[in-house]
Protein backbone atom coordinates (compact mmCIF):
# COMPACT_ATOMS: atom_id res chain seq x y z
CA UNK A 1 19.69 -16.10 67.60
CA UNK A 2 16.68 -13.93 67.55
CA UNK A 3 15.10 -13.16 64.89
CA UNK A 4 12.72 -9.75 64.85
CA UNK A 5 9.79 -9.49 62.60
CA UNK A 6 9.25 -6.36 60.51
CA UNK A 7 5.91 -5.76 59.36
CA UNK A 8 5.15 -3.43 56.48
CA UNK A 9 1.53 -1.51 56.17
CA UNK A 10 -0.02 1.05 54.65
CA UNK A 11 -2.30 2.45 57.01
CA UNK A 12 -0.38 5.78 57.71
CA UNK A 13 0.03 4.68 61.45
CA UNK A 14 3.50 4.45 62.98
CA UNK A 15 5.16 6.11 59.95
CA UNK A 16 8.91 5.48 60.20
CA UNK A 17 10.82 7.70 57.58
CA UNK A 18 13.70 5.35 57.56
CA UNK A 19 11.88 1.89 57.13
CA UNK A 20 13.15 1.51 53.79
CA UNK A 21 16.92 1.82 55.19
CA UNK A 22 16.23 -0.66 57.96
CA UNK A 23 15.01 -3.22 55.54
CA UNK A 24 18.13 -2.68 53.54
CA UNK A 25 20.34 -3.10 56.47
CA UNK A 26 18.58 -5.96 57.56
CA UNK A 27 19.02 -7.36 53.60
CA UNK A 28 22.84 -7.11 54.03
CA UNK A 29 23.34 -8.43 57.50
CA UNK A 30 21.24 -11.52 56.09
CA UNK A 31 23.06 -12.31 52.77
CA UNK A 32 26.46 -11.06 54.61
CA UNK A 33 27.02 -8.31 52.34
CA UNK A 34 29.30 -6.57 54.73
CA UNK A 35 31.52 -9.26 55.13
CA UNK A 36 31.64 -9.76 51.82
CA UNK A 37 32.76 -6.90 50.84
CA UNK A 38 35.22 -7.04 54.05
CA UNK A 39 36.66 -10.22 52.18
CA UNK A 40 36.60 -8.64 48.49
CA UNK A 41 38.64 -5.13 50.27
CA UNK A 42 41.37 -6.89 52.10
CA UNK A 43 44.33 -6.49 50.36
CA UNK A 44 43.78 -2.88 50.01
CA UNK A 45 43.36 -2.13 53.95
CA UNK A 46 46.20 -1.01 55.47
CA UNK A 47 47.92 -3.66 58.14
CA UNK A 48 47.79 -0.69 60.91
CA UNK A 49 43.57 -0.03 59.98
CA UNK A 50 41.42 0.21 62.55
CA UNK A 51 38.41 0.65 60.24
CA UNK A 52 37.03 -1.99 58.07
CA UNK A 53 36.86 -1.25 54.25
CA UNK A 54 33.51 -3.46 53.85
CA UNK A 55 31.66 -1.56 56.92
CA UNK A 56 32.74 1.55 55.60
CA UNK A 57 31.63 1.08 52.09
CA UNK A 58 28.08 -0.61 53.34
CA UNK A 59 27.61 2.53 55.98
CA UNK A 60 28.33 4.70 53.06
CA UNK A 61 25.42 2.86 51.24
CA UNK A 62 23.21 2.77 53.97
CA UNK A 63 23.70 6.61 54.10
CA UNK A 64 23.01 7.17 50.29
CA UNK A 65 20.62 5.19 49.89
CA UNK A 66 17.52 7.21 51.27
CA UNK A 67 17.86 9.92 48.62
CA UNK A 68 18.68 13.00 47.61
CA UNK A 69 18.48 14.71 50.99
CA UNK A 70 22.06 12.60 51.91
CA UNK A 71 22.96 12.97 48.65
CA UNK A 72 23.13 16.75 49.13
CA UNK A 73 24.56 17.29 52.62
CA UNK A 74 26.97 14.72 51.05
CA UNK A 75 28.31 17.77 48.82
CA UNK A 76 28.65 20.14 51.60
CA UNK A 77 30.95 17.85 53.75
């Protein structure tokens, strides 16, 4: 496996408004988070599911997570 090196400065140069949500991701693919919570979820998902309950739940963090911005087109869904 191949592992990709993230590099953090402050120079204002190559601004990424989402860093902060890639190191997160990258935080619960490492500690296995996801699966997890895919463990923790089981009994509750359906035998017929196509979706897992632990993806769903970390996506939905991942999507929160950046602020209010989500937070409010959260509301309007």
């Amino acid at each position: 496996m191949r592992r990709s090196k993230i590099t953090v400065s402050a120079d204002g140069k190559g601004l990424v408004s989402q860093a902060g949500t890639l190191l997160l991701a990258e935080a619960a693919r490492v500690t296995g988070l996801g699966q997890g919570l895919a463990g923790g979820l089981a009994r509750w998902r359906a035998p017929r599911a196509v979706h897992d309950p632990g993806k769903i739940l970390t996506d939905l963090v991942m999507t929160l997570a950046p602020g209010w911005w989500t937070t409010k087109a959260m509301r309007s869904m």
